[in-house]
C-alpha atoms as a PDB file:
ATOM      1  CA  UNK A   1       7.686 -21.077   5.611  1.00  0.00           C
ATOM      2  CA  UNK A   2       6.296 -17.715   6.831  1.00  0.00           C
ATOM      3  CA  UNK A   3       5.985 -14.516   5.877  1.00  0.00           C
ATOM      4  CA  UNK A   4       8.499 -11.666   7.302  1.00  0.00           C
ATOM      5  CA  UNK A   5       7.496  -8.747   4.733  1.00  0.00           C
ATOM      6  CA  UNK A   6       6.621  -5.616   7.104  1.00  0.00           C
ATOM      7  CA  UNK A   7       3.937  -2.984   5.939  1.00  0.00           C
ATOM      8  CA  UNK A   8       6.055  -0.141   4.516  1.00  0.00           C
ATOM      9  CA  UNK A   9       5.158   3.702   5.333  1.00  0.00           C
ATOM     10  CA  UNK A  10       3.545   5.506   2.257  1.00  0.00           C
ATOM     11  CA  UNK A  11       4.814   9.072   1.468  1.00  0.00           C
ATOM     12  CA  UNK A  12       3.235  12.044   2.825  1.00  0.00           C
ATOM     13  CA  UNK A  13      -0.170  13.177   1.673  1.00  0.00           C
ATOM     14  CA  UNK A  14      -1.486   9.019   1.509  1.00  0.00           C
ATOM     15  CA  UNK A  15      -2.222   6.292   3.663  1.00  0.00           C
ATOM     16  CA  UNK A  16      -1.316   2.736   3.771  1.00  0.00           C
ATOM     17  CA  UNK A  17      -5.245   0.597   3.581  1.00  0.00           C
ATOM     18  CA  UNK A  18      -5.383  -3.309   3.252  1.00  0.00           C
ATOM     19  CA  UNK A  19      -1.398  -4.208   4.784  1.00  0.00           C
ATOM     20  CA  UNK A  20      -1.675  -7.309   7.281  1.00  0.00           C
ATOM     21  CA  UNK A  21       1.796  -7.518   8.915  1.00  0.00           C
ATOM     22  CA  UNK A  22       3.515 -11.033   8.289  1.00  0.00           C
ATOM     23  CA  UNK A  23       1.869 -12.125   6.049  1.00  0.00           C
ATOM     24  CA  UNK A  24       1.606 -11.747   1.945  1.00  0.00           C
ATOM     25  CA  UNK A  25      -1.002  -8.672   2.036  1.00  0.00           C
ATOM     26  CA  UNK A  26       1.245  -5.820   1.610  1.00  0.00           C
ATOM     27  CA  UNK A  27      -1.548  -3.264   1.020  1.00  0.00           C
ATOM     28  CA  UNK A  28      -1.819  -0.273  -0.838  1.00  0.00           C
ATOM     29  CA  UNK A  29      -1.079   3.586  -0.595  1.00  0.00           C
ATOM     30  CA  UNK A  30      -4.304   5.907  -0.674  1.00  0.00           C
ATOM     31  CA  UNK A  31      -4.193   9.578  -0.996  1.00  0.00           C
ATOM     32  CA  UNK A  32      -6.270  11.619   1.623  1.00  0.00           C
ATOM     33  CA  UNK A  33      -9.444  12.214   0.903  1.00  0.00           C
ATOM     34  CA  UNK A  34      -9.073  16.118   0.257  1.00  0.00           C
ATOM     35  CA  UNK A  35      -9.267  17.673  -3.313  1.00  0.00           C
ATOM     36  CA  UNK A  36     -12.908  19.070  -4.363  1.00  0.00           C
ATOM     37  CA  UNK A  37     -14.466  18.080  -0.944  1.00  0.00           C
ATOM     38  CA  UNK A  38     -16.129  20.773   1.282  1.00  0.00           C
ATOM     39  CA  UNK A  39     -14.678  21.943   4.355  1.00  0.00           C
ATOM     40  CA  UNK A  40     -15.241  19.414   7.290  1.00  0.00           C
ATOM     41  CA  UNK A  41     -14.415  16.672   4.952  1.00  0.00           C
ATOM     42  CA  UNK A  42     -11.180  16.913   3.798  1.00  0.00           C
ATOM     43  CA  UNK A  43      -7.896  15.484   5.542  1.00  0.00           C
ATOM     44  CA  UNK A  44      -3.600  15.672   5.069  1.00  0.00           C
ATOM     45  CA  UNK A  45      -0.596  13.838   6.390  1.00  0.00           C
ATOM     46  CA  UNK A  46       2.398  16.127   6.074  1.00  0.00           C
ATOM     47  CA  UNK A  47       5.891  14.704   5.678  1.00  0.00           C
ATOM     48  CA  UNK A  48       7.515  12.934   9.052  1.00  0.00           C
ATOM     49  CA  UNK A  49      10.236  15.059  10.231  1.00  0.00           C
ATOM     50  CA  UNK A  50      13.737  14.098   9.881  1.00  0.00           C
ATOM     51  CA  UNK A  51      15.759  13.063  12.218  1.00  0.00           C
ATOM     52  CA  UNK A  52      18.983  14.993  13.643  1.00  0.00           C
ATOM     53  CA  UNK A  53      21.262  12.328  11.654  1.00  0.00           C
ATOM     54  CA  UNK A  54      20.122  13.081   8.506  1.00  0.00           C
ATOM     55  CA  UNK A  55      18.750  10.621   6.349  1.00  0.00           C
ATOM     56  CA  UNK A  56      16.119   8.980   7.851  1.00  0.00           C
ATOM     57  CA  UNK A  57      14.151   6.552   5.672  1.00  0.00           C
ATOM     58  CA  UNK A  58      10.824   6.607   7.537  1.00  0.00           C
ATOM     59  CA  UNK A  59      10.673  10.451   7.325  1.00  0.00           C
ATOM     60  CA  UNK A  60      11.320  10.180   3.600  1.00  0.00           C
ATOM     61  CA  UNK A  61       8.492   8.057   3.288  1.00  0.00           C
ATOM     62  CA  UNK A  62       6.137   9.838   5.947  1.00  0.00           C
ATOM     63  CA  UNK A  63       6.255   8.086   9.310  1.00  0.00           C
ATOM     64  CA  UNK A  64       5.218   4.468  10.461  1.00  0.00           C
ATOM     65  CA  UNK A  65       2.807   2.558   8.078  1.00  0.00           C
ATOM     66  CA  UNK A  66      -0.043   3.065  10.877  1.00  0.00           C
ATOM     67  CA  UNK A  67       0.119   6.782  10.130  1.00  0.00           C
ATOM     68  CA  UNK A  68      -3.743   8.265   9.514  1.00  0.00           C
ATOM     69  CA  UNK A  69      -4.326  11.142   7.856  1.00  0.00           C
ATOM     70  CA  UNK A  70      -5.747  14.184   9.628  1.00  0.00           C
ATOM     71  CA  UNK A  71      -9.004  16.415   9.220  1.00  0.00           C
ATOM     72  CA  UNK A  72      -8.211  19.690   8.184  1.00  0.00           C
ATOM     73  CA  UNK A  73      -8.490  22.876  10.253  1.00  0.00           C
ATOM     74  CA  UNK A  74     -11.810  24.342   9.621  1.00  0.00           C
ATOM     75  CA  UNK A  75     -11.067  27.989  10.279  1.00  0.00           C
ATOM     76  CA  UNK A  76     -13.581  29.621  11.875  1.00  0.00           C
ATOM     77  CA  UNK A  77     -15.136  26.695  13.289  1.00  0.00           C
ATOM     78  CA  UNK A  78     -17.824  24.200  12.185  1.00  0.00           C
ATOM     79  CA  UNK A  79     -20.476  27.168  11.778  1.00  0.00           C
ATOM     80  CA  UNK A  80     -17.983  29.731   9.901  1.00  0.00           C
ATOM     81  CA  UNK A  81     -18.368  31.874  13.032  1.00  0.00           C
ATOM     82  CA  UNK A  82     -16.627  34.802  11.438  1.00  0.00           C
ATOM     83  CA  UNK A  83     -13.667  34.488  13.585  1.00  0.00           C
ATOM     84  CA  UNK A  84     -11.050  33.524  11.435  1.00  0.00           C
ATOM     85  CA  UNK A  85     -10.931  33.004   7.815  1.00  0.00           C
ATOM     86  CA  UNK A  86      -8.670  30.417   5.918  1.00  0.00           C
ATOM     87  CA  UNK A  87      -5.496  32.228   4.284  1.00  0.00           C
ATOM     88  CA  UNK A  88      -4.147  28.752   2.573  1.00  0.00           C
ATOM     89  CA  UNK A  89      -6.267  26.309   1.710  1.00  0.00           C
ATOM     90  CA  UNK A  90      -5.614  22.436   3.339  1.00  0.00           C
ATOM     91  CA  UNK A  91      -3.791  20.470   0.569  1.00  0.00           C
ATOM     92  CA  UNK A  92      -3.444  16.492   1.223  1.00  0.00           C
ATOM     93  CA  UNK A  93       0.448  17.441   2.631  1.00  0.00           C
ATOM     94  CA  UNK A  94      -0.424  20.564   4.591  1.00  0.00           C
ATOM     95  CA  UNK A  95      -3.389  21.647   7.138  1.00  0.00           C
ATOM     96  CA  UNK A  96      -4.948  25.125   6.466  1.00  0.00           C
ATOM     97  CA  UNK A  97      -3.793  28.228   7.333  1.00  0.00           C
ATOM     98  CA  UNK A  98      -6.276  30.447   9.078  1.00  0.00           C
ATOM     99  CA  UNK A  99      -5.636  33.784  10.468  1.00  0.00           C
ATOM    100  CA  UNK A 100      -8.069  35.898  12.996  1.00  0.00           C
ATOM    101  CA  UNK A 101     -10.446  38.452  11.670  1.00  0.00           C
ATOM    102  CA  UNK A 102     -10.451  41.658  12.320  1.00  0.00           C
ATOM    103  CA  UNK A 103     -13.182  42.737  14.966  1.00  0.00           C
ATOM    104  CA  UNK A 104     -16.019  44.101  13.109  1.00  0.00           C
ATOM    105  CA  UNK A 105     -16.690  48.288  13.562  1.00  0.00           C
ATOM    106  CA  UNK A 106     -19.989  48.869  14.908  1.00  0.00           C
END
């Protein structure tokens, strides 16, 4: 007899690592790698949206089982060019929020 368990989606803010569909290896959830890294290195996976019917299990649990997490916004760019400056910091659910600096007065 064979396997039919499917990988299952992990909730938002984690990723599912180590799931080999049909067979016994279900994997595991990991959270993204965010809190007390340095900008550059840190990464989220919001919440899936829901659908227009309403409950929609997959959303609930944050999209497909392939889902990745994303790097974070580095506001400003790579260098810090001055141009923008991060207003909310990336959390492993949400990317940063960076706004535009004022021009400087010279």
């Amino acid at each position: 007899a064979g396997y039919c368990a499917e990988c299952q989606a992990c909730g938002a803010g984690a990723y599912r690592e180590a799931c080999i569909p049909g067979t016994d290896a279900p994997g595991y959830c990991v959270a993204c790698p965010n809190a007390g890294l340095p900008d550059g290195q840190r990464f989220y996976k919001p919440a899936a949206p829901t659908s227009e019917g309403g409950d929609d299990a997959s959303a609930t649990l944050g999209g497909s089982w392939q889902d990745l997490c994303s790097p974070c916004s580095v506001c400003g760019g790579r260098n810090h060019n001055g141009s923008a400056y991060e207003e909310a910091r990336c959390t492993a659910t949400e990317d940063a929020v960076c706004r535009a600096c004022d021009p400087c007065a010279g």
